[in-house]
Protein backbone atom coordinates (compact mmCIF):
# COMPACT_ATOMS: atom_id res chain seq x y z
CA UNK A 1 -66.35 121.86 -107.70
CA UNK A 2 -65.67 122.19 -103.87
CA UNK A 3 -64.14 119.28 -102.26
CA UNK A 4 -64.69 117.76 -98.67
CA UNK A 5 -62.31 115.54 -97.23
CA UNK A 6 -63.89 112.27 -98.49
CA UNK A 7 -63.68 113.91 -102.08
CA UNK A 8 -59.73 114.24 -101.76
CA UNK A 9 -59.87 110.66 -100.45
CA UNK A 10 -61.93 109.19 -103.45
CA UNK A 11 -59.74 111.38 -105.75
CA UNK A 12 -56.61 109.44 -104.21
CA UNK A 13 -58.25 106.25 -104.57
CA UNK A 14 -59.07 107.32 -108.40
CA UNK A 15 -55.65 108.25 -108.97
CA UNK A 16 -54.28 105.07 -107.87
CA UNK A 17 -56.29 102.86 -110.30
CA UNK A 18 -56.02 104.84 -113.22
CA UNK A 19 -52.56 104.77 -112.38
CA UNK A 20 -52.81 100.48 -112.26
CA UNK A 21 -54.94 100.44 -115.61
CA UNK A 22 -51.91 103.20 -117.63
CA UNK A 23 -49.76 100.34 -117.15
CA UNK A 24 -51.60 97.88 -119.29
CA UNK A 25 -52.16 100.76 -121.86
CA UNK A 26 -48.82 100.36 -123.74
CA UNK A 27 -50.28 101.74 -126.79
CA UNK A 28 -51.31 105.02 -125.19
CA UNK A 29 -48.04 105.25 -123.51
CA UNK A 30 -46.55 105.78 -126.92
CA UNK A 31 -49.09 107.84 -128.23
CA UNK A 32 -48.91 109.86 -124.86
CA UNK A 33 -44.70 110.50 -125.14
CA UNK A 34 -44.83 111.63 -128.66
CA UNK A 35 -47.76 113.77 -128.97
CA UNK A 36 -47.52 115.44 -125.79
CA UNK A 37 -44.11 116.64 -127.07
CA UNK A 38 -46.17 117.46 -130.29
CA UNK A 39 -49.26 119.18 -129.05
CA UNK A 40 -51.20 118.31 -132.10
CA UNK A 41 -54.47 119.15 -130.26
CA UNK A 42 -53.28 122.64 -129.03
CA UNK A 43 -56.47 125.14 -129.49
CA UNK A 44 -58.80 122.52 -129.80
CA UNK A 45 -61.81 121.65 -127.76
CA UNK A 46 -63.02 118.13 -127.49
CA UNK A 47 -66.01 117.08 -126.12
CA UNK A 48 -66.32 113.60 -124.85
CA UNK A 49 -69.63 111.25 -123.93
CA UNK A 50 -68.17 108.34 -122.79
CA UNK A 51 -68.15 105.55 -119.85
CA UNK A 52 -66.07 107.77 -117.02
CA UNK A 53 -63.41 104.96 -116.08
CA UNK A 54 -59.97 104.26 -115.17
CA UNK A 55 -59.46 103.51 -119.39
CA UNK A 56 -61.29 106.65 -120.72
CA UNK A 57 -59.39 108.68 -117.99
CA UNK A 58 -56.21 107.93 -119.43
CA UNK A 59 -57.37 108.65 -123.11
CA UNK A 60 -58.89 112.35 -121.98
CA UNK A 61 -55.72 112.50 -120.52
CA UNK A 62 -53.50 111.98 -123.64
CA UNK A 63 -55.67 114.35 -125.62
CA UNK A 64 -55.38 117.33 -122.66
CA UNK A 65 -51.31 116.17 -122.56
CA UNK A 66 -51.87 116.73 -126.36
CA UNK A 67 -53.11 120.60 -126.17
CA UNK A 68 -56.72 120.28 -126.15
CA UNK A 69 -59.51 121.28 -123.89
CA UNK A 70 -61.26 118.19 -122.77
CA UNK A 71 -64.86 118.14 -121.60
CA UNK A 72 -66.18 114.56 -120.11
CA UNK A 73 -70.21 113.45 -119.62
CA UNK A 74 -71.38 109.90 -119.17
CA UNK A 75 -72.60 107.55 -122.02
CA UNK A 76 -74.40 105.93 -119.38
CA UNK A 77 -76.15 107.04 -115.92
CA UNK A 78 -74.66 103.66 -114.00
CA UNK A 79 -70.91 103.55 -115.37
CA UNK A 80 -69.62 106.41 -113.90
CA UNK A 81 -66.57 105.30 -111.17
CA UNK A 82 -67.07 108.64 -109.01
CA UNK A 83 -63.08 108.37 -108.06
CA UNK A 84 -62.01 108.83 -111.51
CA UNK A 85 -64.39 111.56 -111.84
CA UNK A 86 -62.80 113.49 -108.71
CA UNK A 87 -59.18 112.85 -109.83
CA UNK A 88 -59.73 113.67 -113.46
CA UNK A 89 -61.13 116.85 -112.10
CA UNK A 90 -59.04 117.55 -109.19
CA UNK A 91 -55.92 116.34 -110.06
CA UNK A 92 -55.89 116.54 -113.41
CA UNK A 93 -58.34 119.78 -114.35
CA UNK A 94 -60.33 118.14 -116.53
CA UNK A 95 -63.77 119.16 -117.14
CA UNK A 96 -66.18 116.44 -115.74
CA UNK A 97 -69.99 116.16 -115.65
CA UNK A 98 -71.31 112.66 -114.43
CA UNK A 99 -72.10 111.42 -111.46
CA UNK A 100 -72.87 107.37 -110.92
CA UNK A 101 -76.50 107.30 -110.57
CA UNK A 102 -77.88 109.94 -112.19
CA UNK A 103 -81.33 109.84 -113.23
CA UNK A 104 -82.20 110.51 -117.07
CA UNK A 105 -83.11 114.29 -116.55
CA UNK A 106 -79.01 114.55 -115.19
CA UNK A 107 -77.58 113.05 -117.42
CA UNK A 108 -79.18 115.06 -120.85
CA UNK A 109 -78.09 118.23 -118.56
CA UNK A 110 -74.92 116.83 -118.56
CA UNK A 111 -74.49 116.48 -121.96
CA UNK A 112 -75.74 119.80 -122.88
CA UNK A 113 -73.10 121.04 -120.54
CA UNK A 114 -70.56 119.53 -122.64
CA UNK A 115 -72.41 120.91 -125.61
CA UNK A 116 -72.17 124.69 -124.87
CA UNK A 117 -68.76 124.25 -124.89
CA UNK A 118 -69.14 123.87 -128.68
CA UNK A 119 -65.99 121.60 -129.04
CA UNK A 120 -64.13 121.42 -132.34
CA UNK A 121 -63.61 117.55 -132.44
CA UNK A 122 -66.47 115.14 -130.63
CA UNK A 123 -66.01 111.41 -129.30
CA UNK A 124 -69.24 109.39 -128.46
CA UNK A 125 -70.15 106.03 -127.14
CA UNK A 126 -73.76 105.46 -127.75
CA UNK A 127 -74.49 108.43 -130.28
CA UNK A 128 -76.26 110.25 -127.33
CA UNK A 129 -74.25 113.56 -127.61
CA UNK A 130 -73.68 113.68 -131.89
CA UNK A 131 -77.40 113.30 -132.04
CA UNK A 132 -77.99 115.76 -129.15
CA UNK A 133 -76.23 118.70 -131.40
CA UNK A 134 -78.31 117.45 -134.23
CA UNK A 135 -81.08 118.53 -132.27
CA UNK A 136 -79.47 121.97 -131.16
CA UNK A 137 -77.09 122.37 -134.49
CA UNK A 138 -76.24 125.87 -133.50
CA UNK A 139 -74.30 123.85 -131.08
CA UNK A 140 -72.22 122.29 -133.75
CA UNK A 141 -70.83 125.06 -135.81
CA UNK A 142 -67.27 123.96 -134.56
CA UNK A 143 -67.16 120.73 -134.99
CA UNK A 144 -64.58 119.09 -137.78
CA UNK A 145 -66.05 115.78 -137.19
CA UNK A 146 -66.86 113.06 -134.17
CA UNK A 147 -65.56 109.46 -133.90
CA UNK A 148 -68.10 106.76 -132.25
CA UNK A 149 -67.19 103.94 -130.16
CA UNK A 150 -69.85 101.49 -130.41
CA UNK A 151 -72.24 99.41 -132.17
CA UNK A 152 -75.19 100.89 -130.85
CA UNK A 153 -73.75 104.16 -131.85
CA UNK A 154 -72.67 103.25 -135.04
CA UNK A 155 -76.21 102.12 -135.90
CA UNK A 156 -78.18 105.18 -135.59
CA UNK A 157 -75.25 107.42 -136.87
CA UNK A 158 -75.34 104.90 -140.45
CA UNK A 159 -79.61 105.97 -140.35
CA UNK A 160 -78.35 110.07 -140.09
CA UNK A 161 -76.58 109.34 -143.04
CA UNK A 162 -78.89 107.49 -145.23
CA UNK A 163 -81.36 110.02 -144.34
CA UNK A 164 -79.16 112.93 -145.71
CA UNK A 165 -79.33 114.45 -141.87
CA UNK A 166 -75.85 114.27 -140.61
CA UNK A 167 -74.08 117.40 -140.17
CA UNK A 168 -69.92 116.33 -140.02
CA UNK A 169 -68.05 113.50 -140.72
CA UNK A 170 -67.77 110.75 -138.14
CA UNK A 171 -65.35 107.81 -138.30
CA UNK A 172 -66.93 104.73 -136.93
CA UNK A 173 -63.94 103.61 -134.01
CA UNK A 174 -65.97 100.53 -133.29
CA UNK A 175 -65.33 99.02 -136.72
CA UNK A 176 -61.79 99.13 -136.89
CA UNK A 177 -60.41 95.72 -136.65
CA UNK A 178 -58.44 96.51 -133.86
CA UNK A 179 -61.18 97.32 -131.89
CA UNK A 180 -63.90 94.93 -132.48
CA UNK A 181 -61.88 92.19 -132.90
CA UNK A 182 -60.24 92.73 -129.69
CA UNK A 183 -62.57 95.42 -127.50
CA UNK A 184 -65.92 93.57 -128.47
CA UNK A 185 -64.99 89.74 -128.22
CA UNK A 186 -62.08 89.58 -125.46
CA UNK A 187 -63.65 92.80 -123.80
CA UNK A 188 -67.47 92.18 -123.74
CA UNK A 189 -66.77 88.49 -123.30
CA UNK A 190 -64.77 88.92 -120.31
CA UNK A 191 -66.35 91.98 -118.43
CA UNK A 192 -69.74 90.75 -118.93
CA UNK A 193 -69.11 87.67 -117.30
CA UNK A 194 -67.36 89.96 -114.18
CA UNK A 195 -70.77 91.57 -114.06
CA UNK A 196 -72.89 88.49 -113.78
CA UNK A 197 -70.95 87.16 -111.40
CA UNK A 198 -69.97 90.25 -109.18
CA UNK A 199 -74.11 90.71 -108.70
CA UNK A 200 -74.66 87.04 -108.32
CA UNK A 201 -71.54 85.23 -107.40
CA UNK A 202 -73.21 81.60 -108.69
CA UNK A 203 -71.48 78.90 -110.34
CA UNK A 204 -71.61 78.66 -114.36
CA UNK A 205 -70.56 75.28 -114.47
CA UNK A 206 -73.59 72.87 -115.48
CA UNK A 207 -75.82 75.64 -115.89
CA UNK A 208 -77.55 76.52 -119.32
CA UNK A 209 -76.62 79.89 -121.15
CA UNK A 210 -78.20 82.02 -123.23
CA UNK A 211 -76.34 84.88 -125.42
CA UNK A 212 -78.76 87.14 -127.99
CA UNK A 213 -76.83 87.87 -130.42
CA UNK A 214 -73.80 86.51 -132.34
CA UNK A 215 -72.03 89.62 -133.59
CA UNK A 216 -68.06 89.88 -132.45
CA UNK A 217 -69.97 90.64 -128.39
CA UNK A 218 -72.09 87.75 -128.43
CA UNK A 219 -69.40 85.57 -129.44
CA UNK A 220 -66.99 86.80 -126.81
CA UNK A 221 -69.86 86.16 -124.36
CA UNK A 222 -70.49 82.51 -125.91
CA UNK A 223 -66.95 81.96 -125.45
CA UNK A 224 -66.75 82.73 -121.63
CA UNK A 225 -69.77 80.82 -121.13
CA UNK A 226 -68.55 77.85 -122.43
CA UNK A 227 -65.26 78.12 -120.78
CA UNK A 228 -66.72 78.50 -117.37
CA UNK A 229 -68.41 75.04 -118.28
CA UNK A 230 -71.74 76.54 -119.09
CA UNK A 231 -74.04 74.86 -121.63
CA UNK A 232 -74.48 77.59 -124.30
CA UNK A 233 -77.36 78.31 -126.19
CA UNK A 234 -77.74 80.98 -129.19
CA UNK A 235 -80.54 83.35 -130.32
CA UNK A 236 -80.33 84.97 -133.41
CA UNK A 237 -81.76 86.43 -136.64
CA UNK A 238 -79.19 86.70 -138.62
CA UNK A 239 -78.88 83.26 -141.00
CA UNK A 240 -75.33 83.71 -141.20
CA UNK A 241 -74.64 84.34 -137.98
CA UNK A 242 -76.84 81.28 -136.99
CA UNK A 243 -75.13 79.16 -138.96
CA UNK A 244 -71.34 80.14 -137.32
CA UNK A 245 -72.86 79.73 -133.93
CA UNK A 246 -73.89 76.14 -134.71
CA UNK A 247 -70.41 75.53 -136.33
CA UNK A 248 -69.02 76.92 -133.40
CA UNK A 249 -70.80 73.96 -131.33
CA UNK A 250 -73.50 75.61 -129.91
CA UNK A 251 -77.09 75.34 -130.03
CA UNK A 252 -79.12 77.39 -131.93
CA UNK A 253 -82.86 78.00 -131.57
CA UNK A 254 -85.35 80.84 -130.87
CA UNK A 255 -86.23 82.46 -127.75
CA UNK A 256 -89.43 81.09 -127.60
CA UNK A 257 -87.83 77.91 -127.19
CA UNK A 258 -84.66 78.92 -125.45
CA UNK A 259 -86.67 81.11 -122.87
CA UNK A 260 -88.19 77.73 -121.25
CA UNK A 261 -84.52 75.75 -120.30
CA UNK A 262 -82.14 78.54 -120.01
CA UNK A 263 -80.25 79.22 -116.17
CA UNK A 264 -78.91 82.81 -116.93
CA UNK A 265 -79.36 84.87 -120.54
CA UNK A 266 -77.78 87.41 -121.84
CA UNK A 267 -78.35 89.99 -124.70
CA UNK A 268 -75.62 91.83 -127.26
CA UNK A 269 -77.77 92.45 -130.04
CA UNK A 270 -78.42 96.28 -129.90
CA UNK A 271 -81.98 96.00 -131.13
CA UNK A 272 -85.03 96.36 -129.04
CA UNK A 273 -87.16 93.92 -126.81
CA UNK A 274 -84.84 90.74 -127.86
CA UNK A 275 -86.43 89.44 -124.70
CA UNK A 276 -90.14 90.31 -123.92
CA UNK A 277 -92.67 89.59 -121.16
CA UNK A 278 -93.58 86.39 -122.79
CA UNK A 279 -90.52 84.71 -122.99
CA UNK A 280 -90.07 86.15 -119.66
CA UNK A 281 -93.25 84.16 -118.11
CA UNK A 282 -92.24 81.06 -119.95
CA UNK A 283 -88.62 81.16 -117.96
CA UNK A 284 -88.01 79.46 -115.05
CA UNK A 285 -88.27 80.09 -111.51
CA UNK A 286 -84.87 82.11 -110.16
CA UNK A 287 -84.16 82.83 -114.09
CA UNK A 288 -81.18 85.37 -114.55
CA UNK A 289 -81.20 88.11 -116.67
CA UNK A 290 -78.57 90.50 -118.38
CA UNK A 291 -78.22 93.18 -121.15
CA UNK A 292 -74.44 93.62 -122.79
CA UNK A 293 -75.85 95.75 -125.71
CA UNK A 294 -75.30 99.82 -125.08
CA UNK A 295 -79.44 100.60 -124.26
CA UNK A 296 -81.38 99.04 -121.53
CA UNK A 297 -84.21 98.79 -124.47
CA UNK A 298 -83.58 94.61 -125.06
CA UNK A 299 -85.01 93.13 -122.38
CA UNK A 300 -89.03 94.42 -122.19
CA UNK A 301 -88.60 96.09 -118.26
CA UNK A 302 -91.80 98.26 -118.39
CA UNK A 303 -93.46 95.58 -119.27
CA UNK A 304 -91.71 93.15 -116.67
CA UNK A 305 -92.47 95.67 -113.87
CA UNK A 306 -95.87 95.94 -114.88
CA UNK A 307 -96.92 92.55 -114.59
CA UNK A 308 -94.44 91.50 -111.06
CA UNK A 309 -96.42 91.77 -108.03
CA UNK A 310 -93.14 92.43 -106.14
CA UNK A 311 -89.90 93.79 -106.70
CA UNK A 312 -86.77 93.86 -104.52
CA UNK A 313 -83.19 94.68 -104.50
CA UNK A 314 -81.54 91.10 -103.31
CA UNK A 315 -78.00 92.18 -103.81
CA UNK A 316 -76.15 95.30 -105.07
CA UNK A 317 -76.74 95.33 -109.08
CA UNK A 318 -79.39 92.80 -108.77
CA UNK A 319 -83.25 93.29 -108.90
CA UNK A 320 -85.77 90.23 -107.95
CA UNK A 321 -89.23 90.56 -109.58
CA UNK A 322 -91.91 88.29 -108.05
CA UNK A 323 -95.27 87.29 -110.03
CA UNK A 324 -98.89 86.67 -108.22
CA UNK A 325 -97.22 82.49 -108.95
CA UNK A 326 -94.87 83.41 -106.81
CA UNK A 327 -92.26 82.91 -109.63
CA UNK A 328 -88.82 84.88 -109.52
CA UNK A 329 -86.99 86.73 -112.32
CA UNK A 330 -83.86 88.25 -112.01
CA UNK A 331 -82.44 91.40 -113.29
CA UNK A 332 -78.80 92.41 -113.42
CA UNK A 333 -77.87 96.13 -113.07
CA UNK A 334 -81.29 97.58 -114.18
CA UNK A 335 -80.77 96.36 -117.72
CA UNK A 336 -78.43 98.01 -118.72
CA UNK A 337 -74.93 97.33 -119.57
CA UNK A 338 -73.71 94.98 -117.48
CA UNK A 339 -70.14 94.84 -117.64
CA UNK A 340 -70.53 98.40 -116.65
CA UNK A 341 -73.23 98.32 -114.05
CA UNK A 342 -72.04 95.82 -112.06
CA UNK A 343 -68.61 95.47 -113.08
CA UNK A 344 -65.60 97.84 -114.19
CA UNK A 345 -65.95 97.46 -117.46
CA UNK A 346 -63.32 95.53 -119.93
CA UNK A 347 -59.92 95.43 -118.49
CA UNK A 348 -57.44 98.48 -120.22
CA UNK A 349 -55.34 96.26 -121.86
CA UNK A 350 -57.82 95.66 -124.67
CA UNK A 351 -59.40 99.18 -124.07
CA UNK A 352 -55.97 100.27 -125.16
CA UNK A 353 -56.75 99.72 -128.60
CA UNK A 354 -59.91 100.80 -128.60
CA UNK A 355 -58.82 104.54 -127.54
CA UNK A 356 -55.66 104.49 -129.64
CA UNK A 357 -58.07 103.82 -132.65
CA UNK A 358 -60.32 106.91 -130.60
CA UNK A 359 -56.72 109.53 -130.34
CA UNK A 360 -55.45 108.68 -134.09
CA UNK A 361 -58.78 108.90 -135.89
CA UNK A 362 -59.46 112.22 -134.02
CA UNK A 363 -55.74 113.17 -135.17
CA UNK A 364 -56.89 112.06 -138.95
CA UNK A 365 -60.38 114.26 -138.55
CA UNK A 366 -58.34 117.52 -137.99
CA UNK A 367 -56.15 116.76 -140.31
CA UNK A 368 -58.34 115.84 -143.01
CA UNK A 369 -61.17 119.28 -142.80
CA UNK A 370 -62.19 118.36 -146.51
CA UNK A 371 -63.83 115.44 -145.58
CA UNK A 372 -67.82 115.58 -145.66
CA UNK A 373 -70.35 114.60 -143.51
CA UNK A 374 -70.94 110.86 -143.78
CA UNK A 375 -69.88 107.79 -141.30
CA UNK A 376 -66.13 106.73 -142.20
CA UNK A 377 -64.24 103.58 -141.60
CA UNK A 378 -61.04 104.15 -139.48
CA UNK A 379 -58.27 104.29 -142.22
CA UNK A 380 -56.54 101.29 -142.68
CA UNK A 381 -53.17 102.40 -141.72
CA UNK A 382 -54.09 104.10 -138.59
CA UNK A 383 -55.59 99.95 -137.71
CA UNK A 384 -52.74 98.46 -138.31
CA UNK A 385 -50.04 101.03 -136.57
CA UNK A 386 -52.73 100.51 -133.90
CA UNK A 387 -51.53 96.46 -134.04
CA UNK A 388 -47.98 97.36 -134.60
CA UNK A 389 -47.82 99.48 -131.51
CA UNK A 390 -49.42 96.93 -129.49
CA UNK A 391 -47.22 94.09 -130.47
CA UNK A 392 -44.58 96.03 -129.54
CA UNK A 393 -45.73 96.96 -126.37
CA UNK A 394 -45.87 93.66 -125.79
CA UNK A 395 -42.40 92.95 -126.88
CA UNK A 396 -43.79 90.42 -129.65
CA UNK A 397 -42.03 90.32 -132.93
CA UNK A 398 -43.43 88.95 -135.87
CA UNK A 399 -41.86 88.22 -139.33
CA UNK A 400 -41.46 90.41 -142.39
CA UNK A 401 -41.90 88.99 -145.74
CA UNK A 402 -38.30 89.18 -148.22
CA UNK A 403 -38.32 90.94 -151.07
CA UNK A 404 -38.75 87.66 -153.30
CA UNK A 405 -41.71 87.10 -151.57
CA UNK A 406 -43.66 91.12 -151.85
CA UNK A 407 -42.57 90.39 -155.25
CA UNK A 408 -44.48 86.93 -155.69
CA UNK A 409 -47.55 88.01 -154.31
CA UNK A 410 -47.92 91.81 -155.83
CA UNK A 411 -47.52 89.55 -159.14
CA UNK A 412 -50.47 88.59 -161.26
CA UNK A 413 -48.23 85.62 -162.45
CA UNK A 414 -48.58 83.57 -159.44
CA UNK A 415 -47.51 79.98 -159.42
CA UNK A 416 -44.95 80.93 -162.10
């Protein structure tokens, strides 16, 4: 890549924040001081498709620190930061292919880029490269296995399975405690909220809330809402889920009835047209909308754009759709995610986890070559040094139990 003048400026500017965001990542500071002494990557290649950020930055660089060959593409077209992408590549020679914006035909080029460099170990957010080599398997002939960071992801990698079509084994990062826990509820809650009001900047307070979807996101979301003096309404369709959102204190109902008194909404459900263009019409005048789930597929948009007689950018990350009423509708970031679209993303002290979960599960993957293709949990002891390490980073000590009491509880004679 040739670089002008403002290119070495943005790289600086990159530089700087991934700097600021390493020193919240105490758990890949470790992880970075004893492997890159170790090299337990060396003669690897690992291809990456993943949100290009401050926090993935410093992951690519503990696995390049760690010996490998790291190749970077965006999971997503509007969550590339363009001045990590210059430093990673000029400052830190790191193979990069995203640029913010790109249009859909970029960003599959993109990811076949990182493809021909037939990697040995693969980390995906979304799915969007593991089931791009399913299409072009020749592709994969190197791979030991692939971890995958997200819900979404996690989804359609579980249907590979059950359908006897996946080729390696993948170990699914998103379910570790340590990551959903912390990464979806404290992460998705917070950054979401960032995004809304970055493109927006309106008060919360007083208004009414909507959150699709009360997995570990939506409930981070619900949280934040509530917090920020919202009144918070749930959508679900999931009984159980339901019934901890209303024992949470909030109301529970379905869109059809939701759509018609909610301020601002927000889906996390990962599932298609959660909002469509009849709840749309039945919303409000100056109604908000947002997507938190990985796809811009849950709010109906080609069918909103259809049926607006006018649309209009208002403010950056923020689309106004007009009907022949002369009704408005809202739209943050273009659907998709917002926390990413209009925000940075979740802040790298819970991303910290997250890619710890991402480096040590990729460590267990090479280690481990007998393993066959199927989605994995993240072994249980690689979650809790994940906890450990972070606790310490933290300088937080807990207690240990005595030996009395490992005895009394490893004992079927309890009581006695």
């Amino acid at each position: 890549m040739d670089y002008t003048i403002k290119d070495i400026k943005l790289a600086d500017r990159g530089k700087k924040r991934v700097e600021w965001a390493f020193q919240h990542m105490q758990v890949l500071k470790i992880l970075r001081e004893h492997y890159g002494r170790n090299k337990i990557f060396k003669g690897l290649r690992i291809g990456c498709c993943l949100h290009v950020t401050t926090e993935t930055a410093n992951l690519v660089i503990n696995m390049r620190d760690a010996g490998a060959q790291v190749f970077l593409c965006a999971s997503n077209p509007l969550s590339t930061q363009d001045d990590v992408a210059a430093y990673l590549v000029r400052n830190e020679k790191i193979s990069v292919f995203a640029k913010h914006g790109d249009d859909k035909e970029s960003y599959y080029k993109n990811i076949k880029k990182v493809m021909s460099k037939e990697p040995h170990l693969v980390v995906d957010d979304g799915g969007d490269l593991i089931s791009s080599f399913h299409r072009n398997i020749s592709l994969a002939k190197n791979i030991i296995g692939a971890t995958e960071e997200t819900t979404t992801g996690v989804i359609r990698l579980r249907s590979l399975a059950k359908n006897k079509l996946l080729k390696f084994p993948v170990i699914a990062v998103n379910d570790a405690n340590t990551k959903h826990f912390f990464d979806n509820r404290y992460g998705t809650g917070q950054s979401s909220i960032d995004g809304l009001l970055r493109a927006t900047n309106i008060l919360l307070a007083g208004k009414t809330a909507v959150v699709s979807g009360y997995g570990w996101c939506g409930r981070g979301i619900a949280r934040r809402f509530q917090g920020m003096g919202a009144r918070v309404i749930v959508t679900e369709v999931d009984p159980l889920r339901a019934l901890e959102a209303v024992m949470d204190g909030y109301w529970v109902m379905p869109m059809s009835e939701a759509s018609k008194i909610g301020d601002v909404f927000i889906t996390s459900t990962g599932n298609i047209s959660v909002i469509t263009l009849t709840n749309i019409r039945q919303m409000k005048d100056g109604a908000i909308l947002g997507n938190a789930g990985h796809f811009n597929v849950e709010i109906d948009l080609s069918a909103l754009e259809k049926a607006a007689r006018k649309k209009r950018n208002v403010r950056e990350g923020l689309d106004e759709y007009t009907f022949a009423n002369g009704k408005r509708i809202y739209i943050l970031g273009e659907g998709r995610l917002v926390n990413l679209a209009c925000a940075e993303g979740h802040p790298s002290s819970v991303m910290d986890m997250s890619f710890a979960n991402q480096f040590l599960s990729l460590k267990y993957l090479k280690e481990h070559p007998e393993l066959k293709p199927d989605v994995y949990q993240v072994p249980e002891e690689v979650d809790k040094k994940v906890a450990d390490m972070k606790l310490k980073g933290m300088n937080i000590k807990i207690d240990k139990p005595t030996r009395k009491q490992a005895e009394y509880v490893n004992s079927w004679e309890l009581g006695t």
